[in-house]
C-alpha atoms as a PDB file:
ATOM      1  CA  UNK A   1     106.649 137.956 102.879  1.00  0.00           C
ATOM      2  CA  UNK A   2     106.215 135.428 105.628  1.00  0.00           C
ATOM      3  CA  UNK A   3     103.262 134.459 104.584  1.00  0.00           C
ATOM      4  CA  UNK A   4     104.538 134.030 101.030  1.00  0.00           C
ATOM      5  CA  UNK A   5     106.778 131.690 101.735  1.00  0.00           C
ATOM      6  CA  UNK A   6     104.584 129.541 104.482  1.00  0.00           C
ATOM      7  CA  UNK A   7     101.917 129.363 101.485  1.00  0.00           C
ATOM      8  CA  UNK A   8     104.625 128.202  98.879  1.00  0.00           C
ATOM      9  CA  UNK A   9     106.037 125.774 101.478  1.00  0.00           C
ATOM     10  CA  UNK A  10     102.006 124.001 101.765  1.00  0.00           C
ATOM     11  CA  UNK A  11     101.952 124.185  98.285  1.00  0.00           C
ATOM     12  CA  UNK A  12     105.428 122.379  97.462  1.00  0.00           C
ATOM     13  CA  UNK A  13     104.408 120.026 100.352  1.00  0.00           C
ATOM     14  CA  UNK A  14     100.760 119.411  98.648  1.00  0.00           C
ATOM     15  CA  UNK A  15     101.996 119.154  95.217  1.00  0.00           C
ATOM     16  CA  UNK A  16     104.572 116.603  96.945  1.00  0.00           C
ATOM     17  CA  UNK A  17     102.098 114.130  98.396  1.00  0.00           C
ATOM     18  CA  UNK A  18     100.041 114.341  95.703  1.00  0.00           C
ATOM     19  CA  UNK A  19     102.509 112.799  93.495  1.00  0.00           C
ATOM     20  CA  UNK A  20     103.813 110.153  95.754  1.00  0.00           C
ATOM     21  CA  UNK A  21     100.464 109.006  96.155  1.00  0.00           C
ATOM     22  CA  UNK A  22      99.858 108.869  92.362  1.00  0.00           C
ATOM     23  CA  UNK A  23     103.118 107.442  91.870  1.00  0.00           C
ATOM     24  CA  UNK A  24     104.748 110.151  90.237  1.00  0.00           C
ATOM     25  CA  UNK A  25     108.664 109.817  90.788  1.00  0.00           C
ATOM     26  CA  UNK A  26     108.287 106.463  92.862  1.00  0.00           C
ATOM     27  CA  UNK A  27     111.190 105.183  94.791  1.00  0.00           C
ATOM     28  CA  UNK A  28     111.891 101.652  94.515  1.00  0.00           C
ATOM     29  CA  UNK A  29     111.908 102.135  98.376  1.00  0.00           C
ATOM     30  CA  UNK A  30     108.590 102.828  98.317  1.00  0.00           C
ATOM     31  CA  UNK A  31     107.001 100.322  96.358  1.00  0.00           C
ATOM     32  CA  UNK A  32     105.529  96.928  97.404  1.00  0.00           C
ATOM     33  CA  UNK A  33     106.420  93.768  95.999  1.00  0.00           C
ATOM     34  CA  UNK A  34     103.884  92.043  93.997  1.00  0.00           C
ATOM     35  CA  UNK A  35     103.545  89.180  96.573  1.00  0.00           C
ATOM     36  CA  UNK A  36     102.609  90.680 100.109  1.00  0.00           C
ATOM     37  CA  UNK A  37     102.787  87.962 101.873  1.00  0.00           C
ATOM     38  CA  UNK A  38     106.618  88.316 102.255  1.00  0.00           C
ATOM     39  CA  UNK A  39     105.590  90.817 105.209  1.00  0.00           C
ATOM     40  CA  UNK A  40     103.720  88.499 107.177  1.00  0.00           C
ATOM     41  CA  UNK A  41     105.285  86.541 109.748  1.00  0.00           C
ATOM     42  CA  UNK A  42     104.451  82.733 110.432  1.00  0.00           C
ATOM     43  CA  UNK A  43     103.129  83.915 113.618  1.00  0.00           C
ATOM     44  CA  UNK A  44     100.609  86.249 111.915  1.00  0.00           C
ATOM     45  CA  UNK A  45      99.885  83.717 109.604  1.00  0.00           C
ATOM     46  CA  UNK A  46      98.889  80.991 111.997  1.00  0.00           C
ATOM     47  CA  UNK A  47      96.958  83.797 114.552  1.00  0.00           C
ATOM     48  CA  UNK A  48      95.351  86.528 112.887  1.00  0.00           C
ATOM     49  CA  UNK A  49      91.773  86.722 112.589  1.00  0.00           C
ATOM     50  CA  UNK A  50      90.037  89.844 111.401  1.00  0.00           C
ATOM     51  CA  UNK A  51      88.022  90.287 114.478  1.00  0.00           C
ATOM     52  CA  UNK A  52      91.198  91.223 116.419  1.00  0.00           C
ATOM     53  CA  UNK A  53      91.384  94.214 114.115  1.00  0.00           C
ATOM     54  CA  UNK A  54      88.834  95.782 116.416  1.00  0.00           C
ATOM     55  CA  UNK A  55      89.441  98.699 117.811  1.00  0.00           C
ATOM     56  CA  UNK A  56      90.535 102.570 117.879  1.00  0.00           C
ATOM     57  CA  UNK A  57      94.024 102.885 116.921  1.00  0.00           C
ATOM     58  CA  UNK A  58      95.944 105.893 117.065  1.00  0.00           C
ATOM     59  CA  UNK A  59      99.383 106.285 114.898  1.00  0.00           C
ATOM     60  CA  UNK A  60     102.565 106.749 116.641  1.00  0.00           C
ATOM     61  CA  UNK A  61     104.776 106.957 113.770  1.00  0.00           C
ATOM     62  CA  UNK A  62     104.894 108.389 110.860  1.00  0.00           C
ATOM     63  CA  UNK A  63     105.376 105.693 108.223  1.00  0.00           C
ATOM     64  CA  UNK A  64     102.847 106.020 105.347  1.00  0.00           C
ATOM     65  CA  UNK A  65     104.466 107.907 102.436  1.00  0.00           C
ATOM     66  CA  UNK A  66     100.494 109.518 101.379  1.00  0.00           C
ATOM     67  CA  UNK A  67     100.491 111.142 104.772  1.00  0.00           C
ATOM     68  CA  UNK A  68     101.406 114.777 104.803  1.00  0.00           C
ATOM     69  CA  UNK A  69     103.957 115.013 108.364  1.00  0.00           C
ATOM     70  CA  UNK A  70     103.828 117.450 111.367  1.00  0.00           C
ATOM     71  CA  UNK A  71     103.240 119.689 111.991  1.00  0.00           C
ATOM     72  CA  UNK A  72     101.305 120.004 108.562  1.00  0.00           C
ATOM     73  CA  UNK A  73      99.156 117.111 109.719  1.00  0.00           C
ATOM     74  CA  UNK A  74      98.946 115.013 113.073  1.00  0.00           C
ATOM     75  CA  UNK A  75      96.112 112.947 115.160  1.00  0.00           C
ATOM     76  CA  UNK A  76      95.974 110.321 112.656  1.00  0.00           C
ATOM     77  CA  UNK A  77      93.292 107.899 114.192  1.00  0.00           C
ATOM     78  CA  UNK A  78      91.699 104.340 112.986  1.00  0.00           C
ATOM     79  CA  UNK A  79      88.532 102.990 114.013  1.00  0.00           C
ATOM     80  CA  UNK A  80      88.528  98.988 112.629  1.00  0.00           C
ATOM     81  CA  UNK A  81      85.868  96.650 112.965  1.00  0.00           C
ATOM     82  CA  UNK A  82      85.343  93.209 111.576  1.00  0.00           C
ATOM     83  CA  UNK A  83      82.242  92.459 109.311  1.00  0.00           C
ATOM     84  CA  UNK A  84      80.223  89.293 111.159  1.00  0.00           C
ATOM     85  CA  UNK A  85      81.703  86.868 107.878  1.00  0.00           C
ATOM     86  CA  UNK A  86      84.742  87.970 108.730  1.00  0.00           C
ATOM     87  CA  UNK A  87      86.079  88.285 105.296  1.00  0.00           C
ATOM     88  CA  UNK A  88      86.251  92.365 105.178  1.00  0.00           C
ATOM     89  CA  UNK A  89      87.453  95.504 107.850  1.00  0.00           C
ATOM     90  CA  UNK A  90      86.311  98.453 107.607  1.00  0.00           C
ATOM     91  CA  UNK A  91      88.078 101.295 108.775  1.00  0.00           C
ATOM     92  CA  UNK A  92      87.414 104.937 109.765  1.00  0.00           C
ATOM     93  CA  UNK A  93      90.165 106.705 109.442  1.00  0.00           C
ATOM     94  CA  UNK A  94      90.946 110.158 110.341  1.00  0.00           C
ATOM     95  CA  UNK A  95      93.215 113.194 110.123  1.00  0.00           C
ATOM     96  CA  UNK A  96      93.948 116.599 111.709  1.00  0.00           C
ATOM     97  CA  UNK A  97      94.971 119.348 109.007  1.00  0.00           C
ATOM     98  CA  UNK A  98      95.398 122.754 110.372  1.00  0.00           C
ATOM     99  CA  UNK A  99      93.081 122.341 112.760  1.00  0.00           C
ATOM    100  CA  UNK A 100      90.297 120.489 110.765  1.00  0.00           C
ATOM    101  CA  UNK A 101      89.366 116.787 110.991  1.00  0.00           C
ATOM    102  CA  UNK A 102      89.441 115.002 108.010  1.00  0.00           C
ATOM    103  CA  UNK A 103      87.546 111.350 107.377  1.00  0.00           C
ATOM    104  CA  UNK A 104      87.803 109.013 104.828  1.00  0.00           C
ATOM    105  CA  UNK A 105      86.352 105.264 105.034  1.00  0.00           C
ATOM    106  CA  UNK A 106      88.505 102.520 104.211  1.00  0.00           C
ATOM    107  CA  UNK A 107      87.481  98.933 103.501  1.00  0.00           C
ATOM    108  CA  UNK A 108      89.912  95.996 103.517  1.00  0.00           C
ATOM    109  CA  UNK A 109      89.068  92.595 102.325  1.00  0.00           C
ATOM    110  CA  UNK A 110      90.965  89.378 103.616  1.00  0.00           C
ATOM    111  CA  UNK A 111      92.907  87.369 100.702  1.00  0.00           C
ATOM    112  CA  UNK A 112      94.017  83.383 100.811  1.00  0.00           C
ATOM    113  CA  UNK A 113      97.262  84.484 102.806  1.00  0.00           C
ATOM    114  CA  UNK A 114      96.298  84.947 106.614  1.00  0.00           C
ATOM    115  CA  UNK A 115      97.405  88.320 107.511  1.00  0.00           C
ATOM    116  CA  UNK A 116      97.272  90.355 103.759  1.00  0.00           C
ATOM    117  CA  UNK A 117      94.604  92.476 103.025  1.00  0.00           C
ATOM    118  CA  UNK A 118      93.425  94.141 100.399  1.00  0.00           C
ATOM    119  CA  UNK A 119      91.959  97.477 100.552  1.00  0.00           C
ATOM    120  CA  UNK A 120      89.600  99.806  97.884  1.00  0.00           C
ATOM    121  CA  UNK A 121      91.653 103.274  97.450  1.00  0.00           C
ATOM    122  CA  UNK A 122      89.320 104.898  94.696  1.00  0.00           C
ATOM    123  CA  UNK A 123      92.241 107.558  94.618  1.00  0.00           C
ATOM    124  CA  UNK A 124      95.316 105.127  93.432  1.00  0.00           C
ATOM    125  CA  UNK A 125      95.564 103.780  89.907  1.00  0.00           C
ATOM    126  CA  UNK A 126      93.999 100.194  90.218  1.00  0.00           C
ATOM    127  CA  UNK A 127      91.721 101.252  93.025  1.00  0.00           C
ATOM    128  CA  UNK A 128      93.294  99.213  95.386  1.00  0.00           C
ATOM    129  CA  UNK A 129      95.809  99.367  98.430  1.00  0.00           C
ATOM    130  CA  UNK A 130      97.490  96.274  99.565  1.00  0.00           C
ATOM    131  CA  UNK A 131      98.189  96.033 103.339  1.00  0.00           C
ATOM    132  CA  UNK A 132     100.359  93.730 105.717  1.00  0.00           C
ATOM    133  CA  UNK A 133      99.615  92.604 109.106  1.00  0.00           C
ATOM    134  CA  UNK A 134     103.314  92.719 110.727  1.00  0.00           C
ATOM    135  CA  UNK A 135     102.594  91.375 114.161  1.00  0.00           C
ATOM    136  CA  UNK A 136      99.322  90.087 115.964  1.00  0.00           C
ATOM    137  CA  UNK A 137      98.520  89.932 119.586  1.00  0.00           C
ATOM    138  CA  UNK A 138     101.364  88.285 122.209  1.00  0.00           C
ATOM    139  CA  UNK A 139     103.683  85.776 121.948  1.00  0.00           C
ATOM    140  CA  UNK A 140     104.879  83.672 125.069  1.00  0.00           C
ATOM    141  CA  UNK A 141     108.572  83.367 125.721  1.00  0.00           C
ATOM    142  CA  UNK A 142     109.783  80.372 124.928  1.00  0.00           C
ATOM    143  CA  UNK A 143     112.774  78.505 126.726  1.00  0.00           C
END
C-alpha cells in the first residue's frame, strides 16, 4: 500500500511540473513580464559581460517553478561558458532524480539590454526562455 501511494505521489508531482512548465494553470506569480529588463539592475547593466558567466554553478535554492523539489530531485548543477563573440552562453545543466543524473544543454543568446538573455527551450511553447541577470560580480562600498 506504501508503495501505492509513494507511486501516486511521483505521479501527481510529475503530472504537476509538467503542466507548470507548459503553462497549464499559470499563476500570474509565475509569469514574466514582456519586458525583462525590469529585472536588471543599473549595476548589471553597466558590468555584465558574458564571459563572467563562466563557470560551474551549483543551485542553492530552489526557485525555478519547472524544477521538481527535494527530495524528488536535488544536485542541480550549471556549467556556463561564453562563446569567443561573446554574443551566446551555453550551459550544461544538470539534475539528480532518484539517483540518476540528468543533462540537458541550454543555450542563451545576449539581447540589446546588458544583462537579459534569451535562451532556446525546445520544450516551452515559443521555444524560448527568457532569463535575467540579477546581480554581477562586487560592488565597492561607497561613503
Amino acid at each position: 500500500m506504501a508503495l501505492r501511494a509513494l507511486f501516486a505521489l511521483e505521479l501527481g508531482l510529475g503530472l504537476f511540473w509538467l503542466g507548470l512548465s507548459l503553462g497549464l494553470g499559470s499563476d500570474p506569480k509565475m509569469t514574466c513580464p514582456d519586458d525583462m529588463s525590469v529585472y536588471v539592475d543599473p549595476f548589471v547593466e553597466e558590468y555584465f559581460a558574458p564571459e563572467l558567466m563562466d563557470g560551474t554553478y551549483y543551485e542553492l535554492a530552489y526557485h525555478d517553478y519547472t524544477q521538481p523539489p527535494p527530495p524528488l530531485c536535488g544536485c542541480q548543477r550549471s556549467v556556463k561558458a561564453a562563446s569567443e563573440d561573446g554574443l551566446s552562453i551555453s550551459d550544461a545543466f544538470s539534475i539528480k532524480c532518484k539517483g540518476k543524473d540528468y543533462k540537458a544543454p541550454l543555450f542563451f543568446n545576449v539581447s540589446d539590454t546588458n544583462g537579459v538573455l534569451w535562451g532556446k527551450c525546445e520544450w516551452l511553447p515559443g521555444g524560448v526562455c527568457p532569463d535575467a541577470v540579477v546581480d554581477v560580480g562586487t560592488r565597492e562600498v561607497q561613503p
